[in-house]
Protein backbone atom coordinates (compact mmCIF):
# COMPACT_ATOMS: atom_id res chain seq x y z
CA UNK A 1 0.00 0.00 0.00
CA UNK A 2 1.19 3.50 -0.96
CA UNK A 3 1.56 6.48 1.67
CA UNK A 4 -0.35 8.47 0.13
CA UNK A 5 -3.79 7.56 1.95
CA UNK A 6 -3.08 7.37 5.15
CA UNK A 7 -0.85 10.70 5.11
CA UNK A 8 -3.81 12.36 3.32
CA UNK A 9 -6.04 11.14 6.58
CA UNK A 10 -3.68 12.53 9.15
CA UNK A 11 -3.42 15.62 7.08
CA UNK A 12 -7.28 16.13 7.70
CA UNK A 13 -7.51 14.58 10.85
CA UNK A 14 -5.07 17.42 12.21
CA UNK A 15 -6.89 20.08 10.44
CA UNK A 16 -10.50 19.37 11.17
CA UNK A 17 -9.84 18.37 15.10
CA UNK A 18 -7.65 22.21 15.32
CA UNK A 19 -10.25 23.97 12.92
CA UNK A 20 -13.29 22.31 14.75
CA UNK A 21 -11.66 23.42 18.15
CA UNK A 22 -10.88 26.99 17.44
CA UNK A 23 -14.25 27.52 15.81
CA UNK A 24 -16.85 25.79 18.00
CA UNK A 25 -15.98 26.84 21.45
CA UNK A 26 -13.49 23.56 22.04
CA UNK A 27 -15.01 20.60 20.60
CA UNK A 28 -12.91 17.77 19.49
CA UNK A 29 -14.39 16.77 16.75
CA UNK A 30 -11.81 13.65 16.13
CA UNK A 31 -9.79 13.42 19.51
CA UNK A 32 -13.35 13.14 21.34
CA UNK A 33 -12.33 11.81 24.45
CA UNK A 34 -10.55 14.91 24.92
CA UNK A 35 -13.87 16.53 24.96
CA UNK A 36 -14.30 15.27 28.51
CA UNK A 37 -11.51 17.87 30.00
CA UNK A 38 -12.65 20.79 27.78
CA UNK A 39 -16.57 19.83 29.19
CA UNK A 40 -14.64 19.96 32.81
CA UNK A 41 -13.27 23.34 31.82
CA UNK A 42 -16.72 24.31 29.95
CA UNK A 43 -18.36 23.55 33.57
CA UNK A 44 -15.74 25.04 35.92
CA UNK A 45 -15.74 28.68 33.56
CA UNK A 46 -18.87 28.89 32.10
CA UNK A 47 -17.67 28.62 28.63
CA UNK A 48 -20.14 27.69 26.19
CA UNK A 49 -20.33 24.52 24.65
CA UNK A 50 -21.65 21.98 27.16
CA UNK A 51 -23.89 20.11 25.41
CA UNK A 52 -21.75 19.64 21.93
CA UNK A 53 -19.43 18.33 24.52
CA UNK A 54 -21.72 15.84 26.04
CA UNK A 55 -22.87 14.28 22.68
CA UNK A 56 -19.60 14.21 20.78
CA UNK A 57 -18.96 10.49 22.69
CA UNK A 58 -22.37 9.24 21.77
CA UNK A 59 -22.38 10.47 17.97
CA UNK A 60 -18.64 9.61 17.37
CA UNK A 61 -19.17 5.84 18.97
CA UNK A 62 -22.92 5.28 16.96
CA UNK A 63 -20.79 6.48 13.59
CA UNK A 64 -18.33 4.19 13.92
CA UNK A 65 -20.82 1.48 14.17
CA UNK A 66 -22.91 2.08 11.55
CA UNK A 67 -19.74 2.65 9.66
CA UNK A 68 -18.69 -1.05 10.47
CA UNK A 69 -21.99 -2.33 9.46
CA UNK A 70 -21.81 -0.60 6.10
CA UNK A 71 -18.68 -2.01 5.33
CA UNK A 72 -19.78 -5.57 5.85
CA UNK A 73 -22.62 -5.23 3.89
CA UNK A 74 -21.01 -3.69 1.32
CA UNK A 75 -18.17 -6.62 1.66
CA UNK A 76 -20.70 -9.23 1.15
CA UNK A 77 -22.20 -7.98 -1.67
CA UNK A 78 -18.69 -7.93 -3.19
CA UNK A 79 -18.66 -4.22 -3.28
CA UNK A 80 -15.49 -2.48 -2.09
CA UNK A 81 -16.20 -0.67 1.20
CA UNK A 82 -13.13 1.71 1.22
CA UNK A 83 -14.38 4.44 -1.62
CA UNK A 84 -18.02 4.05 -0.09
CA UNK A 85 -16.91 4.69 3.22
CA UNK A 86 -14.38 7.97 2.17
CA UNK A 87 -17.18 9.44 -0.13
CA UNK A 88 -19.36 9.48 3.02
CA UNK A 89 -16.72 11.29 4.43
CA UNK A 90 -15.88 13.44 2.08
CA UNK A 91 -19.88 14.31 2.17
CA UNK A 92 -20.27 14.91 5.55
CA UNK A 93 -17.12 17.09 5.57
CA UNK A 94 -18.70 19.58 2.71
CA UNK A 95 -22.09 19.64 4.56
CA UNK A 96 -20.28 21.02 7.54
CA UNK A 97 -17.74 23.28 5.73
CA UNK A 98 -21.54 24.60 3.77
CA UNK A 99 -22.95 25.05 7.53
CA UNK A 100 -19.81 26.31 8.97
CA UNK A 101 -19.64 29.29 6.13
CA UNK A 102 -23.06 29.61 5.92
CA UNK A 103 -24.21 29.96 9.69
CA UNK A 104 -20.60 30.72 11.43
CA UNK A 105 -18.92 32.39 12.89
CA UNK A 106 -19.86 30.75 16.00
CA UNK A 107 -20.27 33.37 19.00
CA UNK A 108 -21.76 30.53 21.72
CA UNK A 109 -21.24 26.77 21.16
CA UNK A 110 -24.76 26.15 22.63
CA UNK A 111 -26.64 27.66 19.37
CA UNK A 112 -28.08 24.63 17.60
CA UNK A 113 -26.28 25.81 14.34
CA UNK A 114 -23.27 25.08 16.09
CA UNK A 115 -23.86 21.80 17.69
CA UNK A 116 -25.05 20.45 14.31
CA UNK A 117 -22.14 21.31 12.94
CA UNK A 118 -19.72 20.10 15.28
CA UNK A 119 -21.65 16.73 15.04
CA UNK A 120 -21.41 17.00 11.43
CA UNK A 121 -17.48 17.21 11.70
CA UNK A 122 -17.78 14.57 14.48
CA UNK A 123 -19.22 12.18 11.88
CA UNK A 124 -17.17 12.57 9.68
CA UNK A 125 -14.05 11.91 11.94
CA UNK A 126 -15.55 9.15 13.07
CA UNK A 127 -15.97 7.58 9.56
CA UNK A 128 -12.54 8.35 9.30
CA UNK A 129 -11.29 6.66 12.38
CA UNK A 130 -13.54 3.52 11.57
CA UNK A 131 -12.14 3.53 7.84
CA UNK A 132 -8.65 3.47 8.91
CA UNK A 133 -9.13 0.46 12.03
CA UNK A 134 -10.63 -1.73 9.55
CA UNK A 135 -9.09 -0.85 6.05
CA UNK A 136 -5.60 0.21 6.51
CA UNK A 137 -4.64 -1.29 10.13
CA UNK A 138 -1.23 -1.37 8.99
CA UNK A 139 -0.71 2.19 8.97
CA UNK A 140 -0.50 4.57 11.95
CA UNK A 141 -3.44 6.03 13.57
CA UNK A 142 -4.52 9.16 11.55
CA UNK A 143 -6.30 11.21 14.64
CA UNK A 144 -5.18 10.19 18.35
CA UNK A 145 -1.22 10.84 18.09
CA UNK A 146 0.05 9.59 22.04
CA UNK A 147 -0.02 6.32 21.16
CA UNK A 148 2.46 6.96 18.39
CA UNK A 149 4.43 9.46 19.68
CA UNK A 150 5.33 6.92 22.30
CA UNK A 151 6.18 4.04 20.01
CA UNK A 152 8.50 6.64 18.20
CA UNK A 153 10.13 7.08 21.77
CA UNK A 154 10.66 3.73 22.42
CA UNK A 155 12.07 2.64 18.91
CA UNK A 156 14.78 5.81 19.45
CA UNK A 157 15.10 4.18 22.81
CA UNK A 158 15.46 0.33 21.46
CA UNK A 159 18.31 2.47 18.84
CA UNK A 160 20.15 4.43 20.84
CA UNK A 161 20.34 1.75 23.36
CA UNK A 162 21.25 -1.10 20.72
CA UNK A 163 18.47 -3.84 19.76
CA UNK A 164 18.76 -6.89 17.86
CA UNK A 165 21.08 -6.34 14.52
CA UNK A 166 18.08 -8.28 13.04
CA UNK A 167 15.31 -6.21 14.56
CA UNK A 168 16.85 -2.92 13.14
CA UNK A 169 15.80 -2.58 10.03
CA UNK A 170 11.94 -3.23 11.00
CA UNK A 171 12.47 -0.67 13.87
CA UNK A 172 13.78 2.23 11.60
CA UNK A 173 10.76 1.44 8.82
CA UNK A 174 8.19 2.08 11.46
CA UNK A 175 9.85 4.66 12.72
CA UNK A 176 9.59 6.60 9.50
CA UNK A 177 6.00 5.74 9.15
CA UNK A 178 4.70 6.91 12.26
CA UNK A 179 7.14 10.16 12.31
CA UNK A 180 5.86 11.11 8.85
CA UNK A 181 2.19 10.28 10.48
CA UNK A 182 3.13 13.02 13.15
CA UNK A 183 4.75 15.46 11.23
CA UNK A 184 2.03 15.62 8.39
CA UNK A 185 -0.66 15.50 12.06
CA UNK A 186 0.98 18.67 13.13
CA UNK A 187 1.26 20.11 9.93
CA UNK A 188 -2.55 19.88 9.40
CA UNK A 189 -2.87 21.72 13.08
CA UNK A 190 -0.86 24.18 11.96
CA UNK A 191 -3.01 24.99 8.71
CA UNK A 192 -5.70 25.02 10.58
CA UNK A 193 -4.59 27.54 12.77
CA UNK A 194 -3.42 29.90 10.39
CA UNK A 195 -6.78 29.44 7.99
CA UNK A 196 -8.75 29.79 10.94
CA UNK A 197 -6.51 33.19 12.44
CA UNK A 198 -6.92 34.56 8.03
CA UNK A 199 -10.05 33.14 6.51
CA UNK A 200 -11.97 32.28 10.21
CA UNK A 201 -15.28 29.55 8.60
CA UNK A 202 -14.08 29.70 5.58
CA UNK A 203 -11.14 27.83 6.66
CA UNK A 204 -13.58 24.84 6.73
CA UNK A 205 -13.35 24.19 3.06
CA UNK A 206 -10.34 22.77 2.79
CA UNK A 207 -10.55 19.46 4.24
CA UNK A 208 -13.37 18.56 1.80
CA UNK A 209 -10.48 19.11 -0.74
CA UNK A 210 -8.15 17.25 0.85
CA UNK A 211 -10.88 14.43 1.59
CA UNK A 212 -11.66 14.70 -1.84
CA UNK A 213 -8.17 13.99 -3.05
CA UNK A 214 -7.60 11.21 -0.86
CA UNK A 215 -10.89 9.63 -2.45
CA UNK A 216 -9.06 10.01 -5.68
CA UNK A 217 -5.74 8.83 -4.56
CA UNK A 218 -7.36 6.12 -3.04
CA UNK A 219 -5.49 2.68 -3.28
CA UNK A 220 -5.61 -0.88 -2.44
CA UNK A 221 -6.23 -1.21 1.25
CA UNK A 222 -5.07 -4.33 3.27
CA UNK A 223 -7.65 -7.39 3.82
CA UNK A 224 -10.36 -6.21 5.95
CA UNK A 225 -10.09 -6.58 9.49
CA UNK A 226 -12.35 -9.15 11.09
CA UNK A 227 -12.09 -7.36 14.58
């Protein structure tokens, strides 16, 4: 499997979860778990917000499901699940970048323009996240970076330390992959950021672009996972 994909995910997964939080009042649209210490913080200042907070969780976790369940059926009808699956994406992205331009900017995360669409965005991340478990296990996660960022410490650990002669060259491969998943993370936050600080909503039609060119760049993904 090419690069291109997954580095194309990670591109938008940095960009939509910065975009989404610097635009509607800090929601994680694709880290959502984190939405539990900005609802703390939400609670604790009064910040607006709350209740896009409280159903990020939900929406994210009934997404991925019915994303799993579309991919089987669309497995056992011999239909392949991966351009389905980021084509659903890729729609869900433009109907939030359309909402985000259309009804933002967002003053108070509590209006119901806003929740939709932070859900909208949460959707679509969670299509993503699903898409990438199942279809391309092999590569490195594409939102959630700890997890990686510690593997990359403790392969420079295993090398600076000294491993296995043999176990060196499989080391320094997935090193590579998951730094380039983290640099190309970061540099997604960072675009986001800056559209956000130039264009404000309007920075919200990028990733449909870059969803859309992943769709076309799409390639063979590994076997389906039966987890």
């Amino acid at each position: 499997m090419k690069p291109t994909l997954p580095l194309l995910l990670s591109l938008n997964g940095g960009y939509v979860d910065t975009a989404g939080f610097l635009a509607l009042q800090g929601l994680f649209t694709a880290h959502v778990t984190g939405n539990f210490v900005t609802l703390g913080a939400s609670l604790a200042l009064g910040i607006s917000g709350v209740l896009a907070k409280l159903l990020a969780l939900p929406v994210f976790c009934v997404v991925v499901i019915l994303t799993r369940l579309a991919g089987e059926r669309l497995r056992r009808r011999g239909r392949t699940a991966l351009g389905v699956l980021l084509g659903t994406k890729l729609a869900l992205l433009v109907v939030g970048a359309v909402l985000a331009v259309r009804f933002g900017p967002f003053a108070s995360g509590d209006s119901a323009v806003a929740i939709v669409t932070g859900m909208v965005l949460v959707a679509a991340m969670a299509v993503q996240n699903a898409v990438h478990r199942v279809h391309l296990a092999a590569a490195p996660p594409s939102t959630l970076m700890t997890g990686t960022t510690t593997q990359i410490m403790i392969d420079l650990g295993d090398l600076i330390g000294g491993v296995v002669p043999d176990a060196r060259p499989a080391i320094v491969a997935r090193l590579k992959r998951m730094a380039a998943a983290v640099a190309v993370f970061a540099a997604g936050c960072a675009a986001a950021a800056l559209g956000y600080a130039f264009a404000n909503v309007w920075c919200f039609v990028v990733p449909p672009v870059i969803a859309l060119i992943a769709l076309l760049l799409r390639v063979a993904a590994p076997e389906e996972q039966a987890g």
